[in-house]
PDB file of N, CA and C in Angstrom:
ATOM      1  N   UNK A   1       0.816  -1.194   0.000  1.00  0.00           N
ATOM      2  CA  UNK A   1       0.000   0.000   0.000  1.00  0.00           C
ATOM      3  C   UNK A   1       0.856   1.254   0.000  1.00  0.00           C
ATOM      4  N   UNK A   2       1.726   1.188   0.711  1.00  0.00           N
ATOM      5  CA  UNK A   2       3.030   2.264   0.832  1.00  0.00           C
ATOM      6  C   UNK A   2       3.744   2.377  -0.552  1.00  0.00           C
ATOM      7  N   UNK A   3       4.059   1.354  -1.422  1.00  0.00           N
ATOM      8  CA  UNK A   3       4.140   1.842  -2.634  1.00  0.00           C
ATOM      9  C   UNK A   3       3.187   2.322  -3.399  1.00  0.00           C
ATOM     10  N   UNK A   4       2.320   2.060  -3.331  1.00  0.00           N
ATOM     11  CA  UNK A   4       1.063   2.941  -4.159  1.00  0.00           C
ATOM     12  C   UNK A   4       1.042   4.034  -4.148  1.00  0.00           C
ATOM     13  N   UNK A   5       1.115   4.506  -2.517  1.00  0.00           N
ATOM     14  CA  UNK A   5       0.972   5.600  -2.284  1.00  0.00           C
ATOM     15  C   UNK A   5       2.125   6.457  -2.893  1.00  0.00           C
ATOM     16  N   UNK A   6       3.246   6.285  -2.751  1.00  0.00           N
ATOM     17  CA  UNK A   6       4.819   7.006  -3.242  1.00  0.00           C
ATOM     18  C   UNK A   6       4.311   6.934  -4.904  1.00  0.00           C
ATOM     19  N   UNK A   7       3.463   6.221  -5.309  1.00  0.00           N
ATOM     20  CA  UNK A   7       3.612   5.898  -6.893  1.00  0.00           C
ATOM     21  C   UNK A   7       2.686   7.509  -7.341  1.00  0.00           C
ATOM     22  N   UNK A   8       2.009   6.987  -6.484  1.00  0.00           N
ATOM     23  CA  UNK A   8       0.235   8.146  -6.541  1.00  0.00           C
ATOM     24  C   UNK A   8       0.844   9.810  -6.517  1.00  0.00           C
ATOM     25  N   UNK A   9       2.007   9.611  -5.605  1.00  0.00           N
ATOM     26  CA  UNK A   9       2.552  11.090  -5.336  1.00  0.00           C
ATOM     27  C   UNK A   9       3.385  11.343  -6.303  1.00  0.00           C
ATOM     28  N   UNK A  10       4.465  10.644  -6.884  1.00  0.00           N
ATOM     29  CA  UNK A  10       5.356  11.020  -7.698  1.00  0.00           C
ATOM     30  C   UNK A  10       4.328  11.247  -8.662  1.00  0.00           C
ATOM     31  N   UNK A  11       3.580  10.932  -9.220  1.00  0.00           N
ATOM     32  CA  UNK A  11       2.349  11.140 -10.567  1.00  0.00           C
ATOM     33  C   UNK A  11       1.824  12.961 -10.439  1.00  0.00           C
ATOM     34  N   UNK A  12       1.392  12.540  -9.208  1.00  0.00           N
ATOM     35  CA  UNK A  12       1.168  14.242  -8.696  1.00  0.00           C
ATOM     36  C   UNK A  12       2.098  15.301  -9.151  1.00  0.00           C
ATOM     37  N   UNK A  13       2.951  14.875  -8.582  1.00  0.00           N
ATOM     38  CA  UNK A  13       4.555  15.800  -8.517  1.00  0.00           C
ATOM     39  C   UNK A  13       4.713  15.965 -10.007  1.00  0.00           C
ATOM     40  N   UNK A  14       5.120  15.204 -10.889  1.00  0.00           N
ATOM     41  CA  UNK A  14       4.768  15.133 -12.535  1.00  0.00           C
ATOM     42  C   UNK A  14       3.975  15.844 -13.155  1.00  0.00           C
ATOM     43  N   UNK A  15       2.351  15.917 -12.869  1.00  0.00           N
ATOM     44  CA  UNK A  15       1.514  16.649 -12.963  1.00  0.00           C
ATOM     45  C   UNK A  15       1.893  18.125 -12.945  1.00  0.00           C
ATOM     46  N   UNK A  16       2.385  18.182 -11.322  1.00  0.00           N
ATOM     47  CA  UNK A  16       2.374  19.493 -11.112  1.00  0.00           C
ATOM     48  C   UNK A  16       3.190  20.222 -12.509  1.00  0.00           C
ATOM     49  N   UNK A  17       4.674  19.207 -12.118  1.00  0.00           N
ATOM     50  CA  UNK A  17       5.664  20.192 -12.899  1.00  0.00           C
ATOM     51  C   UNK A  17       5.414  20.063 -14.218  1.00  0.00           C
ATOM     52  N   UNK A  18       4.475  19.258 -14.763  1.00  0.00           N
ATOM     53  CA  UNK A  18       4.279  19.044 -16.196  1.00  0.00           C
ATOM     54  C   UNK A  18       3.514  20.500 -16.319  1.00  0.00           C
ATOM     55  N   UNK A  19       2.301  21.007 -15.560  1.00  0.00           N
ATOM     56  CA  UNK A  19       1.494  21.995 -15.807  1.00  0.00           C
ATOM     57  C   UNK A  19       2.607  23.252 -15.639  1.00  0.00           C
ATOM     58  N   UNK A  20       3.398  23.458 -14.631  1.00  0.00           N
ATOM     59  CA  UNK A  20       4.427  23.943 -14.504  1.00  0.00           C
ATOM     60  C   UNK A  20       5.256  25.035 -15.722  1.00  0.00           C
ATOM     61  N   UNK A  21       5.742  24.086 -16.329  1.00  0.00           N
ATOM     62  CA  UNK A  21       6.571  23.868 -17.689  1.00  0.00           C
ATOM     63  C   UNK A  21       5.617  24.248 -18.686  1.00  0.00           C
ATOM     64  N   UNK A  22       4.491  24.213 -18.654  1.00  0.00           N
ATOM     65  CA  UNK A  22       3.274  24.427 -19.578  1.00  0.00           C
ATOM     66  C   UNK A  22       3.414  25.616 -19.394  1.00  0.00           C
ATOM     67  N   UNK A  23       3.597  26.391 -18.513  1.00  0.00           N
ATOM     68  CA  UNK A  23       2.743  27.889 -18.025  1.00  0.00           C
ATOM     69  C   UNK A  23       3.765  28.601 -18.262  1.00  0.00           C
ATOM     70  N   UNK A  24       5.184  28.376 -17.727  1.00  0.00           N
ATOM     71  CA  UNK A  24       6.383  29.144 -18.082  1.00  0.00           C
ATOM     72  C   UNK A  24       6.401  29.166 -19.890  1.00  0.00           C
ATOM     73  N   UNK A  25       6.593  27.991 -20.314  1.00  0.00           N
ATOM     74  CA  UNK A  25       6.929  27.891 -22.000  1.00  0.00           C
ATOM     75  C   UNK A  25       5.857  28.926 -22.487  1.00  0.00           C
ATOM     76  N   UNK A  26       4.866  28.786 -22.124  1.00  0.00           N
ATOM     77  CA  UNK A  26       3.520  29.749 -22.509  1.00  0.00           C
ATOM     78  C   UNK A  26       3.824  30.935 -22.340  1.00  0.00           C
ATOM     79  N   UNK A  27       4.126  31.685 -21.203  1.00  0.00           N
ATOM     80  CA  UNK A  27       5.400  33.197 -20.616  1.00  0.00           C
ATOM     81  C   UNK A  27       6.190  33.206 -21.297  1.00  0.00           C
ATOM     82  N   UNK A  28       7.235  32.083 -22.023  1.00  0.00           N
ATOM     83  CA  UNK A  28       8.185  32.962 -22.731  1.00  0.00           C
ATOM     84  C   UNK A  28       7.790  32.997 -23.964  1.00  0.00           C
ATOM     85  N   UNK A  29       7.016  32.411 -24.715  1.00  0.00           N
ATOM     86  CA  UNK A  29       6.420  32.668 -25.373  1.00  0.00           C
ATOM     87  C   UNK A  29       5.852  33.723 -25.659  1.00  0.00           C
ATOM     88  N   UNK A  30       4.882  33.972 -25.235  1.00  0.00           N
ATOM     89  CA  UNK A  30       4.676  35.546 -24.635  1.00  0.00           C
ATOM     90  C   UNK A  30       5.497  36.566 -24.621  1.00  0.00           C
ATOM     91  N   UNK A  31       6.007  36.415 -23.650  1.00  0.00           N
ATOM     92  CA  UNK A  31       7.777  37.403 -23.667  1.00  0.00           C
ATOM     93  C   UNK A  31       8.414  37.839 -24.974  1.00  0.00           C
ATOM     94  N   UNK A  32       8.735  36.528 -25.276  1.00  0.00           N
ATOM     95  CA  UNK A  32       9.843  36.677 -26.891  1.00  0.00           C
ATOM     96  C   UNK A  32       8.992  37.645 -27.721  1.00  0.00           C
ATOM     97  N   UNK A  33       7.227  37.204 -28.179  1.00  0.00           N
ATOM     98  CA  UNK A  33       6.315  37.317 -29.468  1.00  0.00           C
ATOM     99  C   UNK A  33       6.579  39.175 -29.144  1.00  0.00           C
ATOM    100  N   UNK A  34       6.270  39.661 -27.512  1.00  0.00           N
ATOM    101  CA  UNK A  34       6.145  40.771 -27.370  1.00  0.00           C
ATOM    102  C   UNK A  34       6.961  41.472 -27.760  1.00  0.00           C
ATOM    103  N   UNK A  35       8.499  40.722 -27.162  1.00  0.00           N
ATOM    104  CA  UNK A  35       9.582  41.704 -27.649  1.00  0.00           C
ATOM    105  C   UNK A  35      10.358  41.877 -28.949  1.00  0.00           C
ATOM    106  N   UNK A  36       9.527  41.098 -29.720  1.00  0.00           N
ATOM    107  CA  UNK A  36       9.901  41.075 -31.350  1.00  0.00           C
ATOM    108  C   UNK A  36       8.964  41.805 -32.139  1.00  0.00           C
ATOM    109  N   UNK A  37       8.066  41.992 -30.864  1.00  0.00           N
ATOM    110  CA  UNK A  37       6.556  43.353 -31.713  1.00  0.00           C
ATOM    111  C   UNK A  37       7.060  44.706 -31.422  1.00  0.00           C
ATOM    112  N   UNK A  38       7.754  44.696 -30.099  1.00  0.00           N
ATOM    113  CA  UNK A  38       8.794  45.893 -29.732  1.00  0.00           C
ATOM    114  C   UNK A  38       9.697  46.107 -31.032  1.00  0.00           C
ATOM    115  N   UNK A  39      10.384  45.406 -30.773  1.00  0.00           N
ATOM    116  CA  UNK A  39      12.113  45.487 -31.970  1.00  0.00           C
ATOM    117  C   UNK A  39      11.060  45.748 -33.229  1.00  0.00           C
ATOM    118  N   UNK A  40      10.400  45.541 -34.237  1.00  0.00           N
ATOM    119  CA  UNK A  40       9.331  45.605 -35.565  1.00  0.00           C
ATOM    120  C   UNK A  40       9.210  47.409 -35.028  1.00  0.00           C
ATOM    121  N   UNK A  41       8.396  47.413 -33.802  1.00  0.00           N
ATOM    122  CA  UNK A  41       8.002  48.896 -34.142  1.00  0.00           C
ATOM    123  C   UNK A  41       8.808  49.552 -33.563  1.00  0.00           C
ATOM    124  N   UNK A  42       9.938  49.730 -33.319  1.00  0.00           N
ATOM    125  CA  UNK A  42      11.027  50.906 -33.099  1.00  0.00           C
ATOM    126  C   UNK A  42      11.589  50.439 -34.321  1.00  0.00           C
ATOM    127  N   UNK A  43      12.103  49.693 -34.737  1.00  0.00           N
ATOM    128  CA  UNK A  43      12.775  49.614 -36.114  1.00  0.00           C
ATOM    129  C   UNK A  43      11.794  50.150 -37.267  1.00  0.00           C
ATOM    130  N   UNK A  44      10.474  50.211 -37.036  1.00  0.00           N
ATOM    131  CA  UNK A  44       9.627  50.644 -38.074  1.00  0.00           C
ATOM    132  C   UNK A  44       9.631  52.273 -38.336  1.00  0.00           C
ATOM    133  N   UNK A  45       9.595  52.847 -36.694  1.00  0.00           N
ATOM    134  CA  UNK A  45      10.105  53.879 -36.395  1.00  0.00           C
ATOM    135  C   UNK A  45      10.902  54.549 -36.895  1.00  0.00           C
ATOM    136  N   UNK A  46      12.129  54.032 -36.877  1.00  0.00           N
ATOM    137  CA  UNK A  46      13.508  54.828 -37.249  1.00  0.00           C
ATOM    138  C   UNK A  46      13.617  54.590 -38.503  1.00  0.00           C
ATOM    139  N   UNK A  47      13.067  53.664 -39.596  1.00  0.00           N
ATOM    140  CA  UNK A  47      13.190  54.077 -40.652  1.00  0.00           C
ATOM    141  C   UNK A  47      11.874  54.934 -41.247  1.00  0.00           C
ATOM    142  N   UNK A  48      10.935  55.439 -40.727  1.00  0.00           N
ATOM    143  CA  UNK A  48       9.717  56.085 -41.408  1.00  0.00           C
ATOM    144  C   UNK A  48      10.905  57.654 -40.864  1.00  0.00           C
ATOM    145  N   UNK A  49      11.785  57.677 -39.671  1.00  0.00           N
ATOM    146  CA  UNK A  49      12.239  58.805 -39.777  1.00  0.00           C
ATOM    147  C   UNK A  49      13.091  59.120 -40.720  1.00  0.00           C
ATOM    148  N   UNK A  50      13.986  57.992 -41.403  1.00  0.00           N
ATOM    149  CA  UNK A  50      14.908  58.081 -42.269  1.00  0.00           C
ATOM    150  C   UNK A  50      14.610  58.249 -43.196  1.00  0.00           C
ATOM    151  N   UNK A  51      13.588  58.309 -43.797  1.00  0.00           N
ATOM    152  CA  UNK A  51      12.553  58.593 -44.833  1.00  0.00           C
ATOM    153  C   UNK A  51      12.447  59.747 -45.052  1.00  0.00           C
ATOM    154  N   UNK A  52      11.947  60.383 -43.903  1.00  0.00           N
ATOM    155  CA  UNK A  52      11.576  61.786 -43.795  1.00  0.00           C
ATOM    156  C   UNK A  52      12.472  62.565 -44.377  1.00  0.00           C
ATOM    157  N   UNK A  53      13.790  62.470 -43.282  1.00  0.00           N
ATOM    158  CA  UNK A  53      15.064  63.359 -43.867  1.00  0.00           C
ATOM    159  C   UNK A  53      15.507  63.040 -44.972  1.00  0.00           C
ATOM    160  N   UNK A  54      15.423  61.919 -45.899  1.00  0.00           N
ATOM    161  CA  UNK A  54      15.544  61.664 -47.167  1.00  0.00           C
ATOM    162  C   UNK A  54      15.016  62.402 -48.237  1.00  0.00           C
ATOM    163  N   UNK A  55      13.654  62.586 -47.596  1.00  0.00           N
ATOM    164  CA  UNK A  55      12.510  63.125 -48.714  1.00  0.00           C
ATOM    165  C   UNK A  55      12.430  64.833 -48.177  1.00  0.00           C
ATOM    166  N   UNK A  56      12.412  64.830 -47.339  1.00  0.00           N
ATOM    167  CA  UNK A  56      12.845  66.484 -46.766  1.00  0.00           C
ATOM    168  C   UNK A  56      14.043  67.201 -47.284  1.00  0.00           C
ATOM    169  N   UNK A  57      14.828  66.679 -47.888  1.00  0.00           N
ATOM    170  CA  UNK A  57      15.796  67.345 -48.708  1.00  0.00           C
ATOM    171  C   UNK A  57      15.400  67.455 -50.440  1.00  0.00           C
ATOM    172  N   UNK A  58      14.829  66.708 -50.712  1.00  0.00           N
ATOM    173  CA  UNK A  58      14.064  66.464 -51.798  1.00  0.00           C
ATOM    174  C   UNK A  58      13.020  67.422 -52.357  1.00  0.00           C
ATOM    175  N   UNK A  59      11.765  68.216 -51.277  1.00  0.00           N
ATOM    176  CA  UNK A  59      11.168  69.296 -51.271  1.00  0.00           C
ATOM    177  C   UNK A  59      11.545  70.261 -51.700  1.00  0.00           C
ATOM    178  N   UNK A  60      10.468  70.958 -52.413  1.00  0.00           N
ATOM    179  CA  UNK A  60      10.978  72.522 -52.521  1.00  0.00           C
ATOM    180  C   UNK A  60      10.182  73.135 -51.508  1.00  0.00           C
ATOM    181  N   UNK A  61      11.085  74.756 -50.761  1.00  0.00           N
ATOM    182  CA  UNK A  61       9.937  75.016 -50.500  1.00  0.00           C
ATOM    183  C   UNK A  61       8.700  75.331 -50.559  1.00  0.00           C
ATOM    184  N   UNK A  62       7.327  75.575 -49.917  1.00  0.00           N
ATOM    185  CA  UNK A  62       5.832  76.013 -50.501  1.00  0.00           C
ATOM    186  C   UNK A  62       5.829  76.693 -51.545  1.00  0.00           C
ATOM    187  N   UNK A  63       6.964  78.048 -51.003  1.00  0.00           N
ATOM    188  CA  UNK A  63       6.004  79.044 -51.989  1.00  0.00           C
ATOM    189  C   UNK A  63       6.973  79.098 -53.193  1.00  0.00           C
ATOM    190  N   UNK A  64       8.340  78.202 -53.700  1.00  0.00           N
ATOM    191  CA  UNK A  64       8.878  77.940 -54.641  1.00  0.00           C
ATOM    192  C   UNK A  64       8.269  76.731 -55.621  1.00  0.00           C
ATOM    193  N   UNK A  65       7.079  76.428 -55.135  1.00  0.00           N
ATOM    194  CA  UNK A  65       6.704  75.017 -55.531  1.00  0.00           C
ATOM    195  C   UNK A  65       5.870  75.546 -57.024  1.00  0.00           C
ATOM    196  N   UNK A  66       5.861  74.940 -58.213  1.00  0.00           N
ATOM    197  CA  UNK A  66       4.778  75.064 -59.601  1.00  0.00           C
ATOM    198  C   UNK A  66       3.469  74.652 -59.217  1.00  0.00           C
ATOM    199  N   UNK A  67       3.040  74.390 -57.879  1.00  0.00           N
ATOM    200  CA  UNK A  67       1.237  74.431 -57.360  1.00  0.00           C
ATOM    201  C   UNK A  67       1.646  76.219 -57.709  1.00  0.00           C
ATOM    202  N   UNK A  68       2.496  77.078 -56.644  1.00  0.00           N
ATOM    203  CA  UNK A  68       2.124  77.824 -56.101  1.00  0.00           C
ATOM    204  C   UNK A  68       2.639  79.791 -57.233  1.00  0.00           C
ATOM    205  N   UNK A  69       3.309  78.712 -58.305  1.00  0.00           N
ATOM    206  CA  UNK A  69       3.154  79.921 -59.460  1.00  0.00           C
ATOM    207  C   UNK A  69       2.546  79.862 -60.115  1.00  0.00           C
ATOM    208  N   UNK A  70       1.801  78.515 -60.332  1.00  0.00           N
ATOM    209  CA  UNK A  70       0.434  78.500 -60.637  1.00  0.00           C
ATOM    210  C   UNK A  70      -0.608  79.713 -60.305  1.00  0.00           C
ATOM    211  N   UNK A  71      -0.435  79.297 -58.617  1.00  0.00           N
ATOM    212  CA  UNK A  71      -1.458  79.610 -58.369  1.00  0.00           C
ATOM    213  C   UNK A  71      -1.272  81.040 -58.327  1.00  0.00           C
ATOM    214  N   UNK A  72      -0.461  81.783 -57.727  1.00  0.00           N
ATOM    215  CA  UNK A  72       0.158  83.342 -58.261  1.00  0.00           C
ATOM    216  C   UNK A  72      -0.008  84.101 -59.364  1.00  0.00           C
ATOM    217  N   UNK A  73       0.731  82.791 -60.222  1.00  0.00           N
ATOM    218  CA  UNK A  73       0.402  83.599 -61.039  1.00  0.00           C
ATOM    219  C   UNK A  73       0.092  83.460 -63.027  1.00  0.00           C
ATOM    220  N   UNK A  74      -1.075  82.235 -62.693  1.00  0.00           N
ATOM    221  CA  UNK A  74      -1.541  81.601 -63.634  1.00  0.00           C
ATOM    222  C   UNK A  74      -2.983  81.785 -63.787  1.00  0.00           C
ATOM    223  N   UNK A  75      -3.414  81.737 -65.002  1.00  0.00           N
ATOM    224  CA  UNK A  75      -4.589  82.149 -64.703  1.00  0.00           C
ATOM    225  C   UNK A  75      -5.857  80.596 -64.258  1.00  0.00           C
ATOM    226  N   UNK A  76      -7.213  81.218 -64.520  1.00  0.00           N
ATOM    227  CA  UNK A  76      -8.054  80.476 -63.888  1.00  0.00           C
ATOM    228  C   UNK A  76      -8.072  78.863 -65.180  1.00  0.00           C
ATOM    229  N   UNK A  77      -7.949  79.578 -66.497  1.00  0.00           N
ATOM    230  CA  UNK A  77      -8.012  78.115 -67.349  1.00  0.00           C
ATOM    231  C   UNK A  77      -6.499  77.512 -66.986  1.00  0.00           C
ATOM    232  N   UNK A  78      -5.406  77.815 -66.582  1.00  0.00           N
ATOM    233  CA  UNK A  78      -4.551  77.042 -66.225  1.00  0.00           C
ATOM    234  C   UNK A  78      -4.269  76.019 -65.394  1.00  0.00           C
ATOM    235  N   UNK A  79      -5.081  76.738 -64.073  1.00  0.00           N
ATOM    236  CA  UNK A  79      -4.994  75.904 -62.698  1.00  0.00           C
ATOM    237  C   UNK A  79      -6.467  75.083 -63.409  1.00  0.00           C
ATOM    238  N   UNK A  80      -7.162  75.401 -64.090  1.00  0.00           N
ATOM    239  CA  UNK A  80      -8.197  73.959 -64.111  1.00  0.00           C
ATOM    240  C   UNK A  80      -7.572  72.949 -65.050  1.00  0.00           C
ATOM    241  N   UNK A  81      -7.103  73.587 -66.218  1.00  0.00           N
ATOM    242  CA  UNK A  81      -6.310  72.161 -67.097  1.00  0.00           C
ATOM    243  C   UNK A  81      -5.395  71.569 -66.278  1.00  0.00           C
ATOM    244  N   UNK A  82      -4.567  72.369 -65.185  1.00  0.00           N
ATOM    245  CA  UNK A  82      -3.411  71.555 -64.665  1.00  0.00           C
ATOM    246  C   UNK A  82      -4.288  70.460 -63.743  1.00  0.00           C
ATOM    247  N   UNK A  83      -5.146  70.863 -62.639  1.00  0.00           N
ATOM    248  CA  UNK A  83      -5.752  69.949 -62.091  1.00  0.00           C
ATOM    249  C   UNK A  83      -7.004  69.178 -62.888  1.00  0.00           C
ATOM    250  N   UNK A  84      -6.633  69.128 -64.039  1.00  0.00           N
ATOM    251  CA  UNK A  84      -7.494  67.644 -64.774  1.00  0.00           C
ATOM    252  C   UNK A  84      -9.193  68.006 -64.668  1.00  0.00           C
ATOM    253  N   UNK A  85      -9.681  69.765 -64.047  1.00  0.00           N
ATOM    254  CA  UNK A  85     -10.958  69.692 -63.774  1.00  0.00           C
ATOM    255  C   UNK A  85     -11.637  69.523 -65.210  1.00  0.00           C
ATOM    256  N   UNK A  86     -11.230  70.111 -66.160  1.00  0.00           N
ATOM    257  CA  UNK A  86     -11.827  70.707 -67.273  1.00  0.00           C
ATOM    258  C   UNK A  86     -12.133  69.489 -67.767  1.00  0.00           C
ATOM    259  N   UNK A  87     -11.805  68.300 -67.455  1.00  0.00           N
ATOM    260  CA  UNK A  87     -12.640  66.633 -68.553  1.00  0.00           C
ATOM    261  C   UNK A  87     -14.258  65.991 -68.027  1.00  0.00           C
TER     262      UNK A  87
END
């Protein structure tokens, strides 16, 4: 009966640490998925900024821009053929 019983407990003990091992693997799981959603959006980050300053040198400014001698100083059938209204 005394072995049964030691048999009955070690099963337990198994149990436990089997559920154990379940719950941690599940946490790092967790852990890792999160911190690779971290690393994605700071890395997503720093290149939408690298972008910016890429394309920010690229700009003219506003009021050097052909919208805006257009709009200065073009007349009204110009700015409608340029913006495609007139079809």
């Amino acid at each position: 009966m005394s072995s049964d019983g030691a048999v009955l407990v070690l099963c337990a003990a198994m149990r436990r640490r089997d559920k154990r091992r379940k719950r941690y693997s599940l946490l790092w799981s967790r852990l890792r998925r999160s911190l690779h959603e971290e690393k994605l959006r700071i890395e997503w980050q720093r290149l939408v900024r690298m972008r910016h300053y890429v394309a920010l040198d690229c700009l003219k400014h506003p009021m050097e821009s052909d919208w805006m001698r257009l709009w200065l100083n073009g007349t009204d059938g110009n700015l409608i053929t340029k913006t495609s209204l007139s079809r």
